[in-house]
PDB file of N, CA and C in Angstrom:
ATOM      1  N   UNK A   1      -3.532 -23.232 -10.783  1.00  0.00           N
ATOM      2  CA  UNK A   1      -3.988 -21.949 -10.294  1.00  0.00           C
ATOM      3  C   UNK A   1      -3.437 -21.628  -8.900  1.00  0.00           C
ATOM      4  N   UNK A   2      -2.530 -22.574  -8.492  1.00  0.00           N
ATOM      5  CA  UNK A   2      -1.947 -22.522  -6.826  1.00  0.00           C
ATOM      6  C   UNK A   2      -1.285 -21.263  -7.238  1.00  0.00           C
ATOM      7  N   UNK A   3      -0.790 -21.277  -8.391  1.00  0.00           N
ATOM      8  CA  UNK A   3       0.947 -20.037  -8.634  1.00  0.00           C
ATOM      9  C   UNK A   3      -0.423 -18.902  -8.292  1.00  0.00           C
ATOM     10  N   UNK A   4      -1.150 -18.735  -8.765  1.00  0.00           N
ATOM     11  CA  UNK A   4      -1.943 -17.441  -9.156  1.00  0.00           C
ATOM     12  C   UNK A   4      -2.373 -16.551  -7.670  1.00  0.00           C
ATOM     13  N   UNK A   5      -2.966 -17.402  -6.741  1.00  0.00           N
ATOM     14  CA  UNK A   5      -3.155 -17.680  -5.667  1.00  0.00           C
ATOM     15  C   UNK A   5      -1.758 -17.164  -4.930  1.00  0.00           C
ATOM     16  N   UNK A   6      -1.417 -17.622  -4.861  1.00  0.00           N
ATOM     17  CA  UNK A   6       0.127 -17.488  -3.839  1.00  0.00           C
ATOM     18  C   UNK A   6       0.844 -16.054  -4.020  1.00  0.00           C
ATOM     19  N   UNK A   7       0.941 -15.794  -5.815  1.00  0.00           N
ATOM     20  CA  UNK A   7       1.333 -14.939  -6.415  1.00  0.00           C
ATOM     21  C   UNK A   7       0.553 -13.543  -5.769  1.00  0.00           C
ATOM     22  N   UNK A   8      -0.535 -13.444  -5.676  1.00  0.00           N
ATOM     23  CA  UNK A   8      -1.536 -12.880  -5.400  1.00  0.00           C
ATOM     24  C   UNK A   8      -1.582 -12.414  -3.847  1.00  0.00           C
ATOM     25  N   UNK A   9      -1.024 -13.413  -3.241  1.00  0.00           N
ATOM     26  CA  UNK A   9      -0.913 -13.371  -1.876  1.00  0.00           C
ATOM     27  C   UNK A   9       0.089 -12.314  -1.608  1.00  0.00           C
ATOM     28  N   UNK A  10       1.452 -12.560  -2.043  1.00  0.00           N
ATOM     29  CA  UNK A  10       2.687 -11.958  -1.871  1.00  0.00           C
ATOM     30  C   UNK A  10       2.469 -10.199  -2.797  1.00  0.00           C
ATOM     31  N   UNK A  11       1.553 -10.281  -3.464  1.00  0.00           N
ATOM     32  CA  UNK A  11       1.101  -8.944  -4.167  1.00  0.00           C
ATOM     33  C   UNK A  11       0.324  -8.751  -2.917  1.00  0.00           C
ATOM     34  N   UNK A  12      -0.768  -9.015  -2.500  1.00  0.00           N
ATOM     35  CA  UNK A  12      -1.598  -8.247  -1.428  1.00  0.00           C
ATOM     36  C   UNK A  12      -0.209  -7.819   0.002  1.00  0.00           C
ATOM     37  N   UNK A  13       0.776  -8.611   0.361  1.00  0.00           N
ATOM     38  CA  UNK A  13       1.321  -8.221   1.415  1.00  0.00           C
ATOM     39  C   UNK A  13       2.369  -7.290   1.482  1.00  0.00           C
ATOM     40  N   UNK A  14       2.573  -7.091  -0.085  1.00  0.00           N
ATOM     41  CA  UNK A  14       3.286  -6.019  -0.263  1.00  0.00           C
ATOM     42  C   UNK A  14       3.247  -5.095  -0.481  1.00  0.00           C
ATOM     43  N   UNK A  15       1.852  -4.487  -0.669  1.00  0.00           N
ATOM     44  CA  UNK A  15       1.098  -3.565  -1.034  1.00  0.00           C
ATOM     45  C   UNK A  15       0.307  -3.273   0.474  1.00  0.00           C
ATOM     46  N   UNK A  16       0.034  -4.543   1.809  1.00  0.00           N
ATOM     47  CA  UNK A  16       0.476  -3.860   2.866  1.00  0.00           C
ATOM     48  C   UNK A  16       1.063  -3.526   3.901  1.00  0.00           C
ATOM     49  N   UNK A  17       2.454  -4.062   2.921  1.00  0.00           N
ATOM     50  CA  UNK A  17       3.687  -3.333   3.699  1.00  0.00           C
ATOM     51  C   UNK A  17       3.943  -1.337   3.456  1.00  0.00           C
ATOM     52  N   UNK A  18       3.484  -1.199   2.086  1.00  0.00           N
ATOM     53  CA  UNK A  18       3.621  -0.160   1.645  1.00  0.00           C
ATOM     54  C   UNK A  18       2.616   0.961   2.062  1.00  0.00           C
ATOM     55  N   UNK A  19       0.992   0.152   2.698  1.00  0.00           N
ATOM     56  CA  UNK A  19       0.511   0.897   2.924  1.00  0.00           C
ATOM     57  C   UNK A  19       0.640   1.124   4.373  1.00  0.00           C
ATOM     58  N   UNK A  20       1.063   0.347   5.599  1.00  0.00           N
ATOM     59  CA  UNK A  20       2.010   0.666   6.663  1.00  0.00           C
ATOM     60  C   UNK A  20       3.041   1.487   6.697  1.00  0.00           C
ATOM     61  N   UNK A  21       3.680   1.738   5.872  1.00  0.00           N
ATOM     62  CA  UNK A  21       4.905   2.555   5.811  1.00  0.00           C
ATOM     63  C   UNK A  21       4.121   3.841   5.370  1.00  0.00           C
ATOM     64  N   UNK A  22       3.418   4.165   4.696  1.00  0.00           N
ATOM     65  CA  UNK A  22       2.699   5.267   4.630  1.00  0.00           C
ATOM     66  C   UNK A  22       1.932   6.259   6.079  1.00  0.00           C
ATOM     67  N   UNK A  23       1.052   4.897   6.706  1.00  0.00           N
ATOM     68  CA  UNK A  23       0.777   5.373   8.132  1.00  0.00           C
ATOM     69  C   UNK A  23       1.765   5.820   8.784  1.00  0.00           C
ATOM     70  N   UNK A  24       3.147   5.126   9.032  1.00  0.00           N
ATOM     71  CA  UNK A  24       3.631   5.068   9.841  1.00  0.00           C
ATOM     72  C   UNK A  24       4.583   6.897   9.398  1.00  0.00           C
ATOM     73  N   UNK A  25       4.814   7.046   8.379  1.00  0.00           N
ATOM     74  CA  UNK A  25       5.737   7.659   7.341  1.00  0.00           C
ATOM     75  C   UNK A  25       4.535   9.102   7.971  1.00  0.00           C
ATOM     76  N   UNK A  26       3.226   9.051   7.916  1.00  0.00           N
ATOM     77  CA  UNK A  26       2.164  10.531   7.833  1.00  0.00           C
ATOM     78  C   UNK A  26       2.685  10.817   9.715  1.00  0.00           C
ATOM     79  N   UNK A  27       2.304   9.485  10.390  1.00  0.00           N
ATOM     80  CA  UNK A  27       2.728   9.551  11.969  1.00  0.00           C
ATOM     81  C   UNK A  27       3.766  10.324  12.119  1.00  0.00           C
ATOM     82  N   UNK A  28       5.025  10.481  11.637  1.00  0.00           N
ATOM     83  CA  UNK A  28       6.172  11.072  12.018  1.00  0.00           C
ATOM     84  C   UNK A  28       5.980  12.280  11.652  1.00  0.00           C
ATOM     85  N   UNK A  29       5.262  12.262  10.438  1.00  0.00           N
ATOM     86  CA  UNK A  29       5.173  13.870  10.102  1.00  0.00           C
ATOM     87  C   UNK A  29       4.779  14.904  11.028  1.00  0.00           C
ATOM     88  N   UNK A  30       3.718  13.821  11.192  1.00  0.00           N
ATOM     89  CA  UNK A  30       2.542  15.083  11.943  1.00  0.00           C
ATOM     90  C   UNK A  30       3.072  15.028  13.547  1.00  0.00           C
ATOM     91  N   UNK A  31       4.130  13.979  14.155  1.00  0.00           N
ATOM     92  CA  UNK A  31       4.589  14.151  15.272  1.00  0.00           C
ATOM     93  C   UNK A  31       5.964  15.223  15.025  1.00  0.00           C
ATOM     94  N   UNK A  32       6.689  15.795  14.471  1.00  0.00           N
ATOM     95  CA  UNK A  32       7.877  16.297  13.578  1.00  0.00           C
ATOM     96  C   UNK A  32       7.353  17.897  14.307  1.00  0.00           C
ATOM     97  N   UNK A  33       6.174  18.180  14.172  1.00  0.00           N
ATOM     98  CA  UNK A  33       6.031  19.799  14.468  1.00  0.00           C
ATOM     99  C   UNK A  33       6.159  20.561  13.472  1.00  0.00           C
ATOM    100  N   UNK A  34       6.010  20.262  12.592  1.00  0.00           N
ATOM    101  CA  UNK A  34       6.612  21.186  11.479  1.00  0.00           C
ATOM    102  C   UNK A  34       5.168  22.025  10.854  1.00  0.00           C
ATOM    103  N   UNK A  35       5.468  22.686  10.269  1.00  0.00           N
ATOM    104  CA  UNK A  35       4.461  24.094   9.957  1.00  0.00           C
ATOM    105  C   UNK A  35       3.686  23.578   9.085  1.00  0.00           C
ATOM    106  N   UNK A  36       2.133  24.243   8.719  1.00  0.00           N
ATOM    107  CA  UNK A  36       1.129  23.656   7.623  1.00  0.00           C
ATOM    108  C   UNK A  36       1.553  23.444   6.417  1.00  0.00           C
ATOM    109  N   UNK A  37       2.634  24.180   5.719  1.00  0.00           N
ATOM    110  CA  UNK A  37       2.853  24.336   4.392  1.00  0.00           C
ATOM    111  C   UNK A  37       4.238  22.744   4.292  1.00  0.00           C
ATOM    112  N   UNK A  38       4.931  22.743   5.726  1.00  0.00           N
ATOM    113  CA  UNK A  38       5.925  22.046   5.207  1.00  0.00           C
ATOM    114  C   UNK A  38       4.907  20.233   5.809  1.00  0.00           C
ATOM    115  N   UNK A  39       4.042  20.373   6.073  1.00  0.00           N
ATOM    116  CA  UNK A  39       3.886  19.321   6.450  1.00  0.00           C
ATOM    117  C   UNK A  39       2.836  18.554   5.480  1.00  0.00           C
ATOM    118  N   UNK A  40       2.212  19.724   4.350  1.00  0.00           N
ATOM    119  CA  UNK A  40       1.835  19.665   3.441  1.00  0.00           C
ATOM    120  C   UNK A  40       2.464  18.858   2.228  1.00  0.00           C
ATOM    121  N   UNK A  41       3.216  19.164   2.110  1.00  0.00           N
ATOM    122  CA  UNK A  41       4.674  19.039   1.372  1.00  0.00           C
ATOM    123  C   UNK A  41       5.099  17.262   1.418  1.00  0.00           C
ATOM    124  N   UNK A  42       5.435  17.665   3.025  1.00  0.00           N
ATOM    125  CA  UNK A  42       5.997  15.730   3.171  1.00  0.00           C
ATOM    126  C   UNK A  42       4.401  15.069   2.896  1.00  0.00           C
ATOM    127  N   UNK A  43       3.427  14.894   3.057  1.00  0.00           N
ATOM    128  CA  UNK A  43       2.200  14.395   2.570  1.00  0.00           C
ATOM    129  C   UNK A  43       2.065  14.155   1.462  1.00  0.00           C
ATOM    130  N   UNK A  44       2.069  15.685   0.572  1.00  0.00           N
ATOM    131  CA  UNK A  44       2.080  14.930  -0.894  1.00  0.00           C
ATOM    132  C   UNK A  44       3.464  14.331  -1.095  1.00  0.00           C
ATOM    133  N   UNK A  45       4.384  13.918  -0.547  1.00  0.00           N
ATOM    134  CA  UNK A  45       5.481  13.214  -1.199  1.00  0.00           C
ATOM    135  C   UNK A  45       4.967  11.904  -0.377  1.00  0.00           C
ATOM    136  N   UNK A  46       4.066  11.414   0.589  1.00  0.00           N
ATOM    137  CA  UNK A  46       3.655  10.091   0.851  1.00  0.00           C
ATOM    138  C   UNK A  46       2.560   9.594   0.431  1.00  0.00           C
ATOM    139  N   UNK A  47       1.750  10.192  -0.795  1.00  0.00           N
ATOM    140  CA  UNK A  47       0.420  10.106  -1.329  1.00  0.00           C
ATOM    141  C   UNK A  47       0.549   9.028  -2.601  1.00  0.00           C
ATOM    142  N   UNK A  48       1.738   9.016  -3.381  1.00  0.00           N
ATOM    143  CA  UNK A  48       1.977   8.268  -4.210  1.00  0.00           C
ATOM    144  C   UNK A  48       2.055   7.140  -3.729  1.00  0.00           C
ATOM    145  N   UNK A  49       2.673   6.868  -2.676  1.00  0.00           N
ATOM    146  CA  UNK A  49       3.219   5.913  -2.391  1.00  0.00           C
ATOM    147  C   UNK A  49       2.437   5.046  -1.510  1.00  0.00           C
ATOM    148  N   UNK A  50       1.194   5.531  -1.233  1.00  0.00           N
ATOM    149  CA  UNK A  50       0.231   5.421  -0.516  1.00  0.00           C
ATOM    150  C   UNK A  50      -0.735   4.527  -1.893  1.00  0.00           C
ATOM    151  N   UNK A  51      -1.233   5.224  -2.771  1.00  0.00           N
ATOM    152  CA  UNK A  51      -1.588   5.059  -4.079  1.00  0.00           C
ATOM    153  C   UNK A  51      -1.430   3.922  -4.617  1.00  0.00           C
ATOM    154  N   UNK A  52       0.212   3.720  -4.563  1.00  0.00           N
ATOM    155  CA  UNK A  52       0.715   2.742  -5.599  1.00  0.00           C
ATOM    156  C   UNK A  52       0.559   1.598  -4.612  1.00  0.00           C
ATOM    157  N   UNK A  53       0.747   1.595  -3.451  1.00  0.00           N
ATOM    158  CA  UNK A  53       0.705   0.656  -2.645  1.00  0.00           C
ATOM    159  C   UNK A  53      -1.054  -0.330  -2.344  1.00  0.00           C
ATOM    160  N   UNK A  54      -2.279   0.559  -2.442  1.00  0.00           N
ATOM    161  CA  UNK A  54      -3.300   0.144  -3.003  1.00  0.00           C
ATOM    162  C   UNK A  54      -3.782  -0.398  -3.598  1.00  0.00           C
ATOM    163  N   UNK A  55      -2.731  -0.249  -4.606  1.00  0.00           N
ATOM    164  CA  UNK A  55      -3.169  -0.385  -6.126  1.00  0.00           C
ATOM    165  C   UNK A  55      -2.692  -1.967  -6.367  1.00  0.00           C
ATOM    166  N   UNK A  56      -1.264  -2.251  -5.630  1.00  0.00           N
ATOM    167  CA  UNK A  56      -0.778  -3.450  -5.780  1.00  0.00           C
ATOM    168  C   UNK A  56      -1.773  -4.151  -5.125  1.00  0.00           C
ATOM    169  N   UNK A  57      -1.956  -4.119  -3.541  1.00  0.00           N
ATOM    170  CA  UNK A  57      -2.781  -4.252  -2.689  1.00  0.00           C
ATOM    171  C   UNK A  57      -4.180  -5.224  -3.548  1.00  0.00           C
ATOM    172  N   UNK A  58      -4.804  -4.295  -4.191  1.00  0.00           N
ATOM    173  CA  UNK A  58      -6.182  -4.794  -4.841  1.00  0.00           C
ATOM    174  C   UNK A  58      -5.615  -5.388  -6.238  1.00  0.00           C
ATOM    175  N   UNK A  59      -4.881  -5.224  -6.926  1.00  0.00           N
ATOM    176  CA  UNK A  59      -4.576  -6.545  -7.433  1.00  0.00           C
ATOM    177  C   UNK A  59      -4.100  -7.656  -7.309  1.00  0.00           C
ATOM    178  N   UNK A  60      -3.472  -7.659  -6.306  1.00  0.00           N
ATOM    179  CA  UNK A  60      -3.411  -8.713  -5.413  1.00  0.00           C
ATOM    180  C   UNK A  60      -4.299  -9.930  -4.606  1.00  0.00           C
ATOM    181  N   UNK A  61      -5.521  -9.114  -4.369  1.00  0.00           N
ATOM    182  CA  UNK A  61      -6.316  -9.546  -3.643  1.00  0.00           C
ATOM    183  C   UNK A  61      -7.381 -10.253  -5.080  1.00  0.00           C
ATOM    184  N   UNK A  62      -7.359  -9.097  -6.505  1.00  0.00           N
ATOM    185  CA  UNK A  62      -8.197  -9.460  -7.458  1.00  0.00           C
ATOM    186  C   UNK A  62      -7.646 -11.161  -7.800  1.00  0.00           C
ATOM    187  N   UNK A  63      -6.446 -11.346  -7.949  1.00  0.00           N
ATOM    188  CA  UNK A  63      -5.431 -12.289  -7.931  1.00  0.00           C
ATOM    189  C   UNK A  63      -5.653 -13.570  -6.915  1.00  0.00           C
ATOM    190  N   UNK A  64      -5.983 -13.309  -6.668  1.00  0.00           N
ATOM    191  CA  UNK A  64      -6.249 -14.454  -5.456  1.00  0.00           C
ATOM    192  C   UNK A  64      -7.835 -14.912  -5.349  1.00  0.00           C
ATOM    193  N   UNK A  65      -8.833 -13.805  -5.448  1.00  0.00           N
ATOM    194  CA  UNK A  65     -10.572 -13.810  -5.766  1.00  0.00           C
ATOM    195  C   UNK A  65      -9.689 -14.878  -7.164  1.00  0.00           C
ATOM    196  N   UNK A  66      -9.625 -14.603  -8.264  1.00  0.00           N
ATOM    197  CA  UNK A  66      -9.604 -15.727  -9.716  1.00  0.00           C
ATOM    198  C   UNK A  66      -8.688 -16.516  -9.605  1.00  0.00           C
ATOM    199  N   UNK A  67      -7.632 -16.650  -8.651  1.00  0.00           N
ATOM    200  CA  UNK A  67      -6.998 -18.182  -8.475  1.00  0.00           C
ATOM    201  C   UNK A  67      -7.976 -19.148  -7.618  1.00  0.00           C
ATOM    202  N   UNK A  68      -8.837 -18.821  -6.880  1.00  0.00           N
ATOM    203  CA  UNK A  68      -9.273 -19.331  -6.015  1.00  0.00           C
ATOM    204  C   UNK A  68     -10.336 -20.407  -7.067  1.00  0.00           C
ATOM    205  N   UNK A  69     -11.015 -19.349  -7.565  1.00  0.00           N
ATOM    206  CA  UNK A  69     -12.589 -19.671  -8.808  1.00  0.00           C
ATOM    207  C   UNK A  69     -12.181 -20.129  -9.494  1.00  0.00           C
ATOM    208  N   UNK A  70     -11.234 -20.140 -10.598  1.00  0.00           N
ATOM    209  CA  UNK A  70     -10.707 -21.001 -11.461  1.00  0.00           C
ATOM    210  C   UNK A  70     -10.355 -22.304 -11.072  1.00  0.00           C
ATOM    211  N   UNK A  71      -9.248 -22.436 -10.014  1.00  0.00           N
ATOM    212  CA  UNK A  71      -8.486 -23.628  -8.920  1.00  0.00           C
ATOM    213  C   UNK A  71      -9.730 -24.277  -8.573  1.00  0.00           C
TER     214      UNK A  71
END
């Protein structure tokens, strides 16, 4: 159950790498100046990615909660 664990690990840190790049990705926006509609715009194009990055995130972490209990 070490693989599961570890596996799990490298899923949680990549999910928050992705969700850093999101902060960092909304930061520029909203420092950029750009108008409500266009800044709207770059947002929903960082929402997915925000999302998917979560998503790895908590399975990752689920991944590691049942390597741990099983191990």
């Amino acid at each position: 159950m070490e693989y599961v664990v570890w596996a799990g690990t490298a899923l949680s840190l990549l999910g928050l790498a992705g969700i850093i790049y999101s902060i960092v990705a909304v930061s520029r926006a909203r420092k950029a100046g750009l108008s409500d509609d266009a800044l709207r715009a770059r947002i929903s194009r960082i929402l997915p990615i925000n999302l998917g990055a979560l998503f790895v995130s908590m399975i990752g972490l689920m991944a590691v909660i049942i390597g741990v209990w099983l191990g």
